[in-house]
Structure formats: C-alpha cells, structure tokens
PDB file of N, CA and C in Angstrom:
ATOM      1  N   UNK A   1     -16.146  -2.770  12.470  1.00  0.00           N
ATOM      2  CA  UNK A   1     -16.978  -3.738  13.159  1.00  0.00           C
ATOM      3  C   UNK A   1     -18.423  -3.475  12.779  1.00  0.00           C
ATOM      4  N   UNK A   2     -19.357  -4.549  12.866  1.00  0.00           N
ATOM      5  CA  UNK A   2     -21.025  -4.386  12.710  1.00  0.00           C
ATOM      6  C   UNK A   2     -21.226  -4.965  11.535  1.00  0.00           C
ATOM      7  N   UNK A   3     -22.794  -5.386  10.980  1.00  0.00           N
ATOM      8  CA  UNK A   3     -22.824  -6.150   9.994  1.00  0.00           C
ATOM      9  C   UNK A   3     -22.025  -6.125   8.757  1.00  0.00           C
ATOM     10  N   UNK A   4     -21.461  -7.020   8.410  1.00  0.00           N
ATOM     11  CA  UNK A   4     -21.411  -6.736   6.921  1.00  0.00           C
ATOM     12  C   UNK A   4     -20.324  -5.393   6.425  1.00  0.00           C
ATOM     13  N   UNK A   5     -19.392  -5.580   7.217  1.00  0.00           N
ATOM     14  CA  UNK A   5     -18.045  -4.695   7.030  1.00  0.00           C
ATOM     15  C   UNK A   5     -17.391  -4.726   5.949  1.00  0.00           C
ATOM     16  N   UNK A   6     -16.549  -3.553   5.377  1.00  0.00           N
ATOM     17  CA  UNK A   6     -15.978  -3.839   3.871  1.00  0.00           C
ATOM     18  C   UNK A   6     -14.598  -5.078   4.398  1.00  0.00           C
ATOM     19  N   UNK A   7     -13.858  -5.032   5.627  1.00  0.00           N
ATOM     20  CA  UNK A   7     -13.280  -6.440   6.055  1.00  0.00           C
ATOM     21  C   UNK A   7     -13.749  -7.488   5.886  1.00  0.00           C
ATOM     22  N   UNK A   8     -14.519  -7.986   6.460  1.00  0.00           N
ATOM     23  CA  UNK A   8     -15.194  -8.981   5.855  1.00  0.00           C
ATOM     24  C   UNK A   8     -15.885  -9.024   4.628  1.00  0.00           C
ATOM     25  N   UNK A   9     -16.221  -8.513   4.396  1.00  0.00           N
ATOM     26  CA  UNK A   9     -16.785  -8.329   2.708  1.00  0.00           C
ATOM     27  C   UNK A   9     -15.456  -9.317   1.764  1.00  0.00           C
ATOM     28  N   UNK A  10     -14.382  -8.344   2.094  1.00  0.00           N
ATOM     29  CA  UNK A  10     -12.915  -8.852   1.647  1.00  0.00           C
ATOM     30  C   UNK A  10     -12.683 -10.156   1.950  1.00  0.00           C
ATOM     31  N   UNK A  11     -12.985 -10.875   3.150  1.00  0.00           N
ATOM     32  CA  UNK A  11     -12.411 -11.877   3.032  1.00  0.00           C
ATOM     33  C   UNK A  11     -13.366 -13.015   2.461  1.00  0.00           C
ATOM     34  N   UNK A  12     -14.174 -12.550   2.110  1.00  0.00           N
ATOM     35  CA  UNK A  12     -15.751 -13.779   1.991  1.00  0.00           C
ATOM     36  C   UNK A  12     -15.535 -13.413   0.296  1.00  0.00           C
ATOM     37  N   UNK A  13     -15.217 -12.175  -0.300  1.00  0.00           N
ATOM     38  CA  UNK A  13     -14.920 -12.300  -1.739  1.00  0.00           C
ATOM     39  C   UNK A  13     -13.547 -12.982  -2.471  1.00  0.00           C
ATOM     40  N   UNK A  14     -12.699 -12.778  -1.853  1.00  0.00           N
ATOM     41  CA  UNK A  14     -11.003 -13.047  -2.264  1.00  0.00           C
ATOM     42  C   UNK A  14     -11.441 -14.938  -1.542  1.00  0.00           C
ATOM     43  N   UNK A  15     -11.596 -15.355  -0.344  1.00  0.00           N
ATOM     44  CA  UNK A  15     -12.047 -16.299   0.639  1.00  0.00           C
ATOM     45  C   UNK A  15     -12.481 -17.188  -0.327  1.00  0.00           C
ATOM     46  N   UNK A  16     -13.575 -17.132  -1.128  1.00  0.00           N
ATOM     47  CA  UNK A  16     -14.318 -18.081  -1.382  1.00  0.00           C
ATOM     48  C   UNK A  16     -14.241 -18.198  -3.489  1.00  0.00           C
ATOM     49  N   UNK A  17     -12.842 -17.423  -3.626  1.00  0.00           N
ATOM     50  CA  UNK A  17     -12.435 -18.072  -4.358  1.00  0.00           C
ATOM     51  C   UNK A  17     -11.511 -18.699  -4.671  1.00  0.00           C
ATOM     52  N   UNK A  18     -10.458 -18.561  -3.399  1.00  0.00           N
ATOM     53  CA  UNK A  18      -9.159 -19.510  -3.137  1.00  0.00           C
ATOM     54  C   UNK A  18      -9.659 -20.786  -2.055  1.00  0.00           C
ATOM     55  N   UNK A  19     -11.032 -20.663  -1.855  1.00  0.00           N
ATOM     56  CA  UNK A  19     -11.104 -21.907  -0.652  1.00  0.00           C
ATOM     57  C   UNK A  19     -11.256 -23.587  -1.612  1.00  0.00           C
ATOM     58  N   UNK A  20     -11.965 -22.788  -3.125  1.00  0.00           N
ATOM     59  CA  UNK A  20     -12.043 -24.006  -3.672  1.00  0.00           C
ATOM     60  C   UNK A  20     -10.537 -25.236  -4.500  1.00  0.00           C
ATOM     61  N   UNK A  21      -9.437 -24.125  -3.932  1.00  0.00           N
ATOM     62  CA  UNK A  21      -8.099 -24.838  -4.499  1.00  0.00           C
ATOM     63  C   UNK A  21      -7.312 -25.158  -3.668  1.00  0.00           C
ATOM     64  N   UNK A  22      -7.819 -25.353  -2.376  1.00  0.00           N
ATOM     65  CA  UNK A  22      -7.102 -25.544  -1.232  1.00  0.00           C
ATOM     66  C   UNK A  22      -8.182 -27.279  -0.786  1.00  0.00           C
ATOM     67  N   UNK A  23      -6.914 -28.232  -0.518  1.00  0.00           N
ATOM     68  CA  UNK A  23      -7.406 -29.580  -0.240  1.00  0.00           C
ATOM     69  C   UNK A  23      -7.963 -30.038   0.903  1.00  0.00           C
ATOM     70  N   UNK A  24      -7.833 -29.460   1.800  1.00  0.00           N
ATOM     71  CA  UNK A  24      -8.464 -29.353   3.400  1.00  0.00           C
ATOM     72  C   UNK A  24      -9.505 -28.353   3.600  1.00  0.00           C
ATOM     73  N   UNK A  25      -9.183 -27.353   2.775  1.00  0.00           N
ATOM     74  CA  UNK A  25      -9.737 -26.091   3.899  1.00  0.00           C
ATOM     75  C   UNK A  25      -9.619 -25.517   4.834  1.00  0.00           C
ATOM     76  N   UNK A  26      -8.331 -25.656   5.523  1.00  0.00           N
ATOM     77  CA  UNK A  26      -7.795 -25.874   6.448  1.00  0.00           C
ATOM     78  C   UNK A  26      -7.261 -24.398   6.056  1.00  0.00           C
ATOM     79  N   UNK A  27      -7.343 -23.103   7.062  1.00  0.00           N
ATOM     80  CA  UNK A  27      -6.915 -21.804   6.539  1.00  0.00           C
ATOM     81  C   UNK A  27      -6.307 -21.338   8.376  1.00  0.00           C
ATOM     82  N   UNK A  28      -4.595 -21.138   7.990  1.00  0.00           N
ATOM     83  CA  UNK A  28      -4.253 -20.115   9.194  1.00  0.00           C
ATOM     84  C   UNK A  28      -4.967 -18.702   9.509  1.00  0.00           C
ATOM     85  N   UNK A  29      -5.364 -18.431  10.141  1.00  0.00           N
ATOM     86  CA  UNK A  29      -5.754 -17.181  10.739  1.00  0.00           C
ATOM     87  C   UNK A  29      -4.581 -16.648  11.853  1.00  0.00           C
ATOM     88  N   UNK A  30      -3.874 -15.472  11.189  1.00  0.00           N
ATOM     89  CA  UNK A  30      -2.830 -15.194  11.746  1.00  0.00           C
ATOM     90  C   UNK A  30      -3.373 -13.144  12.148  1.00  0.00           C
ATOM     91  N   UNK A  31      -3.314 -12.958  12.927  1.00  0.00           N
ATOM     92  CA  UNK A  31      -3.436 -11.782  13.502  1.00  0.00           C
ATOM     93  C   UNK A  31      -2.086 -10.534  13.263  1.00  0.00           C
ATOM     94  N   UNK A  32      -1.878  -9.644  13.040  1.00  0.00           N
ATOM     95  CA  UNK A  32      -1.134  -8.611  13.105  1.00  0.00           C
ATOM     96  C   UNK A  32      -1.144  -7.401  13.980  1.00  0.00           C
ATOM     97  N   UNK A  33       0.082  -7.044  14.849  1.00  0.00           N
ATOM     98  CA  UNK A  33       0.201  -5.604  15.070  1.00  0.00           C
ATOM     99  C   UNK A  33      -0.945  -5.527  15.960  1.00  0.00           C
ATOM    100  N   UNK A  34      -1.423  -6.093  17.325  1.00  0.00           N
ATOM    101  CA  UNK A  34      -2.621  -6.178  17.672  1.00  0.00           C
ATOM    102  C   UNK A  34      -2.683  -6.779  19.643  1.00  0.00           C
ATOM    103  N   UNK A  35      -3.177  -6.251  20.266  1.00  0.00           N
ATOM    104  CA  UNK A  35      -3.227  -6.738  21.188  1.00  0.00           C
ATOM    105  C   UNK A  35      -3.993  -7.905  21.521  1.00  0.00           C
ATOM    106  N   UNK A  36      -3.934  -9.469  21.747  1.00  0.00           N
ATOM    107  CA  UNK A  36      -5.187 -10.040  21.522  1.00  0.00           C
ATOM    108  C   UNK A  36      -5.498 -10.440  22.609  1.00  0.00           C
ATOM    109  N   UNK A  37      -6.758  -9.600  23.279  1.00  0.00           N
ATOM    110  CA  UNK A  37      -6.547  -9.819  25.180  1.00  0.00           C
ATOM    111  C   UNK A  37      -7.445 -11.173  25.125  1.00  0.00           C
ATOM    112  N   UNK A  38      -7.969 -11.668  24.522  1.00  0.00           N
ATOM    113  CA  UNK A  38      -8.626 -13.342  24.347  1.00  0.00           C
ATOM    114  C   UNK A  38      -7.851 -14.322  24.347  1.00  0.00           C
ATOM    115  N   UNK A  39      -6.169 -13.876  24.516  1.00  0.00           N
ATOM    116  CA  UNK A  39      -5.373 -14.467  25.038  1.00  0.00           C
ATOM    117  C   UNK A  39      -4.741 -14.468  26.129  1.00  0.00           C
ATOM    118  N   UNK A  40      -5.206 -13.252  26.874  1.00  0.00           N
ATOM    119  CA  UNK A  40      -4.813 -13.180  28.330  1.00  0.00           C
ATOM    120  C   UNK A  40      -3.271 -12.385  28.089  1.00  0.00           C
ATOM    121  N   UNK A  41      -3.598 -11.715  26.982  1.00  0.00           N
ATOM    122  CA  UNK A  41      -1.965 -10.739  26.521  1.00  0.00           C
ATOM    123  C   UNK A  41      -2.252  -9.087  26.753  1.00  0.00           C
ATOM    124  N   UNK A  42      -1.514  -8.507  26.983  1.00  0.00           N
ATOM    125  CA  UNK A  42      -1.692  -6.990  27.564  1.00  0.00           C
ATOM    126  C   UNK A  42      -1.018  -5.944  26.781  1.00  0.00           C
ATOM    127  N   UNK A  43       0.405  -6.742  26.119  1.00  0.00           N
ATOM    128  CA  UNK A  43       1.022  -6.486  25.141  1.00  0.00           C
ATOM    129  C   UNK A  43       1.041  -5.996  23.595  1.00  0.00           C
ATOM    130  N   UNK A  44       1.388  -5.712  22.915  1.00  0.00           N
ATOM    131  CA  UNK A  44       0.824  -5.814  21.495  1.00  0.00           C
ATOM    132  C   UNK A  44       2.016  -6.851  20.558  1.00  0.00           C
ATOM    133  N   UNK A  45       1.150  -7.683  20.105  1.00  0.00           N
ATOM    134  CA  UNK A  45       1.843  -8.594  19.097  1.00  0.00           C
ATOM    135  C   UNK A  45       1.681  -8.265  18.150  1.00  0.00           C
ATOM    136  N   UNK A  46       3.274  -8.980  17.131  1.00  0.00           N
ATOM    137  CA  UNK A  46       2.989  -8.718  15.827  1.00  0.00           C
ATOM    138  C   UNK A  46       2.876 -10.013  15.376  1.00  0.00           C
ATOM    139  N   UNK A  47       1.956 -10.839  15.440  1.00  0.00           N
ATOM    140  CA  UNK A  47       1.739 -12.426  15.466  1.00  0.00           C
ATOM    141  C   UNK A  47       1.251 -13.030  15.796  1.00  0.00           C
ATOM    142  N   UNK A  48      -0.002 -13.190  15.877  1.00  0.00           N
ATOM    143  CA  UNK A  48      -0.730 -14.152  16.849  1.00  0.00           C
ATOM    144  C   UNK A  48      -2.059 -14.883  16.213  1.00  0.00           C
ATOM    145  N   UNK A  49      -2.168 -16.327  16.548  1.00  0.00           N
ATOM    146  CA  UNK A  49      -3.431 -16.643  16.050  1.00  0.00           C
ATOM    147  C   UNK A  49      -4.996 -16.249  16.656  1.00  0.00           C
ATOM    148  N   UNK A  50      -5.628 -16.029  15.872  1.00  0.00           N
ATOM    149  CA  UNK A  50      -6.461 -15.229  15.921  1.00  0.00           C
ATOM    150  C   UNK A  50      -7.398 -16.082  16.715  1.00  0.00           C
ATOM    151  N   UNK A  51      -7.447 -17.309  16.141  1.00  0.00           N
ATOM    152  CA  UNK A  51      -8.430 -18.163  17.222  1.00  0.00           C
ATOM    153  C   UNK A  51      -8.183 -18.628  18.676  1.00  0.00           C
ATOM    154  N   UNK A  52      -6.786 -17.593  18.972  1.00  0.00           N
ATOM    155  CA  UNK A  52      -5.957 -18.589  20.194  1.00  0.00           C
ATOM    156  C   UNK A  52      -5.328 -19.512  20.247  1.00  0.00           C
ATOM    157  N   UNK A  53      -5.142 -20.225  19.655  1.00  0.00           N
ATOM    158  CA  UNK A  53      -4.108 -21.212  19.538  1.00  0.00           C
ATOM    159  C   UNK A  53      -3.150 -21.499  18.558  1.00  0.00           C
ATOM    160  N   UNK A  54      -1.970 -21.110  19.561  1.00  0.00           N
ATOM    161  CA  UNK A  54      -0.953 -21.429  18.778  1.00  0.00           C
ATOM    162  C   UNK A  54      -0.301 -22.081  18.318  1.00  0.00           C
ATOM    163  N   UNK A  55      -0.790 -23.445  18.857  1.00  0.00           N
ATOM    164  CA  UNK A  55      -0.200 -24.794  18.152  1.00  0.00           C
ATOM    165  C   UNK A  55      -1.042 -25.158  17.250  1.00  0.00           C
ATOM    166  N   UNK A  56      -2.451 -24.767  16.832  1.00  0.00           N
ATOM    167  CA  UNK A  56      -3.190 -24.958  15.472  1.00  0.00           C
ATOM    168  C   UNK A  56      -3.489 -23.674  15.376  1.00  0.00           C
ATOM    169  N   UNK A  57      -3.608 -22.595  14.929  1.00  0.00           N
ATOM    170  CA  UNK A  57      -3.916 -21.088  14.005  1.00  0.00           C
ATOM    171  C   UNK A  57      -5.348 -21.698  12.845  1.00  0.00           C
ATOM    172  N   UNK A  58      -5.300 -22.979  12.583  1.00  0.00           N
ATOM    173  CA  UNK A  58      -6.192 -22.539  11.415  1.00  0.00           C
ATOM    174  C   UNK A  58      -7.756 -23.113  11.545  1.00  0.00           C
ATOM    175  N   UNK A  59      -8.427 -22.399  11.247  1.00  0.00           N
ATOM    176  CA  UNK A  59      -9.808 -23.264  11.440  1.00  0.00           C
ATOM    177  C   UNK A  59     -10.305 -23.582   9.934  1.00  0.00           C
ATOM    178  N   UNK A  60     -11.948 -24.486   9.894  1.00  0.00           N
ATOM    179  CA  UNK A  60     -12.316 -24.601   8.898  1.00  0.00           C
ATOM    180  C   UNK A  60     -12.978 -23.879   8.059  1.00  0.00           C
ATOM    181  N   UNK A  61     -12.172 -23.829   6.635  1.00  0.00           N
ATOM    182  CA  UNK A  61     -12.986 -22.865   5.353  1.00  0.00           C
ATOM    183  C   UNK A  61     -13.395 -21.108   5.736  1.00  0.00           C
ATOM    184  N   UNK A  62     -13.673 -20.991   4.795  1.00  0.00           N
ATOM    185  CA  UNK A  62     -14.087 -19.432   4.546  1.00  0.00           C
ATOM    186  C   UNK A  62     -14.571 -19.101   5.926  1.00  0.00           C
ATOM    187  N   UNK A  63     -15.664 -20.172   6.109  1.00  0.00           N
ATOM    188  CA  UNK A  63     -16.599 -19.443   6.370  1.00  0.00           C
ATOM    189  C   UNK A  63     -16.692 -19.355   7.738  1.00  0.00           C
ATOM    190  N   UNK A  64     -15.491 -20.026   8.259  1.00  0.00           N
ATOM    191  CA  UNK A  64     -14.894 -20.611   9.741  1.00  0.00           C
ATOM    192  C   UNK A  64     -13.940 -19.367   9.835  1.00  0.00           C
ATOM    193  N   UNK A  65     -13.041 -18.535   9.071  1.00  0.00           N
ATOM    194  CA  UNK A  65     -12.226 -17.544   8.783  1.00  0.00           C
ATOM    195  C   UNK A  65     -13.055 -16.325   9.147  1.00  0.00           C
ATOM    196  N   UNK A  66     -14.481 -16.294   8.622  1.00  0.00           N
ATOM    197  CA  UNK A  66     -15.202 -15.066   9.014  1.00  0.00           C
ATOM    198  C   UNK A  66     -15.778 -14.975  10.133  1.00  0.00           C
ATOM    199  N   UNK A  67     -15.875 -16.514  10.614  1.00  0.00           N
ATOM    200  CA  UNK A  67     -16.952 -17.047  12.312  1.00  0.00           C
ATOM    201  C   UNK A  67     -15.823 -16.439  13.067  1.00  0.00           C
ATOM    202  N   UNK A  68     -14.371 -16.619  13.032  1.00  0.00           N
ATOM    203  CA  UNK A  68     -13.244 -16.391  13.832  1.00  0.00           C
ATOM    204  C   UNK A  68     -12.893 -15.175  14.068  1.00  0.00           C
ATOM    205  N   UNK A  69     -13.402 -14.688  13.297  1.00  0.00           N
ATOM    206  CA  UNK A  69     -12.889 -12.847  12.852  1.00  0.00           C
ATOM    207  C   UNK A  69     -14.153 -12.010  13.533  1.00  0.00           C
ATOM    208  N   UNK A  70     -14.982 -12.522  13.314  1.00  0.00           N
ATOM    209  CA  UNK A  70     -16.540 -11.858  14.327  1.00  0.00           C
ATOM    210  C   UNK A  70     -16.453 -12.397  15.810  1.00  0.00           C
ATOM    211  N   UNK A  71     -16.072 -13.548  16.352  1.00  0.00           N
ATOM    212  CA  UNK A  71     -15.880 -13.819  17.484  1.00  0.00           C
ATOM    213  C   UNK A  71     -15.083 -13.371  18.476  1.00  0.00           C
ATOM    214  N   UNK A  72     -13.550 -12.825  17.761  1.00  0.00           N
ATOM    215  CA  UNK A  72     -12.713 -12.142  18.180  1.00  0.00           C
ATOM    216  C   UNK A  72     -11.873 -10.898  18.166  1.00  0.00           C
ATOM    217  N   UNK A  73     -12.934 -10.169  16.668  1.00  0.00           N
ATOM    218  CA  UNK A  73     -12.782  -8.465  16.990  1.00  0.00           C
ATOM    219  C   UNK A  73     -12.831  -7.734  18.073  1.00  0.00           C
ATOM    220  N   UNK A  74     -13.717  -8.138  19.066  1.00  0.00           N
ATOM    221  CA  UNK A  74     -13.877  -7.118  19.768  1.00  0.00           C
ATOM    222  C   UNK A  74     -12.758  -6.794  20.790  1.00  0.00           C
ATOM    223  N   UNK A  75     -12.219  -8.584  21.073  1.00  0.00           N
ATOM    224  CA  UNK A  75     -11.232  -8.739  22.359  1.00  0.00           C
ATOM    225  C   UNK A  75      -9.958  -8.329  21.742  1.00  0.00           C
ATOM    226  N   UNK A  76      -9.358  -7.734  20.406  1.00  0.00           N
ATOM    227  CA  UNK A  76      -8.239  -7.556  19.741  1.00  0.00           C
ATOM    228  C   UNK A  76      -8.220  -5.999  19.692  1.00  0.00           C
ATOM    229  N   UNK A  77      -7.190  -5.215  20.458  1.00  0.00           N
ATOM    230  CA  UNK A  77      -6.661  -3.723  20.370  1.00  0.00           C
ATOM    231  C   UNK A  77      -6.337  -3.567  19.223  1.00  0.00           C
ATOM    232  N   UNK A  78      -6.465  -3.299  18.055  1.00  0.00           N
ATOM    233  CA  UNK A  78      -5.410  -2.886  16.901  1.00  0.00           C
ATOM    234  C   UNK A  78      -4.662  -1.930  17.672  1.00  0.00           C
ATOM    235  N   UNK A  79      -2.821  -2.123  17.080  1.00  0.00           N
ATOM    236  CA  UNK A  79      -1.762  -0.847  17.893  1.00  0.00           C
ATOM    237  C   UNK A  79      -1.091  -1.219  16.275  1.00  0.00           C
ATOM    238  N   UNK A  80      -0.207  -0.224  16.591  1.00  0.00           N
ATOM    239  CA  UNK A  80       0.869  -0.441  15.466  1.00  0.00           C
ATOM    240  C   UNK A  80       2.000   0.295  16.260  1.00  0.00           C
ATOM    241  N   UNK A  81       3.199   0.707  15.090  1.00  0.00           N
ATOM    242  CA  UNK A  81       3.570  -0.197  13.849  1.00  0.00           C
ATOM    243  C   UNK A  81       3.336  -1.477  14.172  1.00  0.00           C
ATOM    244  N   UNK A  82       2.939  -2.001  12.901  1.00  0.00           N
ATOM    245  CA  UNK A  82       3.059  -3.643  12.416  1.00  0.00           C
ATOM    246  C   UNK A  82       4.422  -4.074  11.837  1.00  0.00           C
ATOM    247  N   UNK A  83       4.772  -4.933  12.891  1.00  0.00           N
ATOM    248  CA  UNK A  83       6.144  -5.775  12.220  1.00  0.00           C
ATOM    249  C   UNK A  83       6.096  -6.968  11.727  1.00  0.00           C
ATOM    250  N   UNK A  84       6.598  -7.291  10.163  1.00  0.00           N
ATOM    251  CA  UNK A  84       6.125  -8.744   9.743  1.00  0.00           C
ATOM    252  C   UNK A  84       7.540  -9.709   9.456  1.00  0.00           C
ATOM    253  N   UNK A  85       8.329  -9.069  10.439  1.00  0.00           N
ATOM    254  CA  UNK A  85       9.468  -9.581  10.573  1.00  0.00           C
ATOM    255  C   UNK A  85       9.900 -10.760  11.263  1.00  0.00           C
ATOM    256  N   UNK A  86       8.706 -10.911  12.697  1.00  0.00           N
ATOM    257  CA  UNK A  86       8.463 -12.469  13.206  1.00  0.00           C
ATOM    258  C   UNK A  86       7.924 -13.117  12.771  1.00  0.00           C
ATOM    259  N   UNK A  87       7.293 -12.848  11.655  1.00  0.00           N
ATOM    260  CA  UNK A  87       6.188 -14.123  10.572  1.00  0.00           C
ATOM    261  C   UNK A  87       7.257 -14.583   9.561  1.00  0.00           C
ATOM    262  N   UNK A  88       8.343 -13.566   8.922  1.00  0.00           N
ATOM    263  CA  UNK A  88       9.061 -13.859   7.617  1.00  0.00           C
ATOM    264  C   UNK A  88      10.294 -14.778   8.523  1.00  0.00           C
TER     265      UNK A  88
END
C-alpha cells in the first residue's frame, strides 16, 4: 500500500498495454483469497469483485482498475490459501 506500489506499478504497465485491444474497456476486477469487509463479509473469499458488485465486477479501463484497487485496499484482509477453483 502507499504511493506508487510495485502492484500497481504492475497493473498500469501490463494494463495499459492490453487496454488498447480490448473494445469496451470494460475490465473484471476479480479479488482473490481475501476478506473483502467493503462487502459487509467477515469471511475470507476466494472470489470476489473487487468493486462490490457482483452482478457487474468490471469497471472502466486501466485506469478505473487502479481507481478500484486504491479505493478498496484498505477494506480487503489478504488470508490464504488461495483457491482458484471457484473461478475455474
């Protein structure tokens, strides 16, 4: 967490060169292995959208991917193991 993290770094480099081959911009933000109490969850999921909603997960472009990810680090426990067995 804090400015300018090598996480975000990652997603604003890899981000903003797959945003230009994508026709919407339209990007899921899917959470892992994580408690996300900005959902009113206590639990730890291995699944969850990151913006809260689970009937849309994705917001707009890169740069909406990094607004989403700074807005809702703080309220997200990382726990593990991570299971990616409810996503597959």
């Amino acid at each position: 967490m804090g400015p300018n993290n090598q996480y975000e770094a990652a997603l604003c480099q890899v981000g903003f060169v797959v945003e230009p081959y994508d026709f919407d911009k339209m990007f899921p933000v899917i959470g892992f292995g994580g408690v996300p109490k900005h959902m009113g969850m206590k639990d730890v999921s291995h699944c969850f959208p990151v913006n809260g909603n689970p009937g849309n997960p994705e917001v707009q472009g890169i740069a909406g991917v990094v607004a989403t990810y700074k807005s809702t680090i703080a309220s997200i426990t990382l726990n593990g193991p991570t299971y990616f067995a409810p996503l597959l």
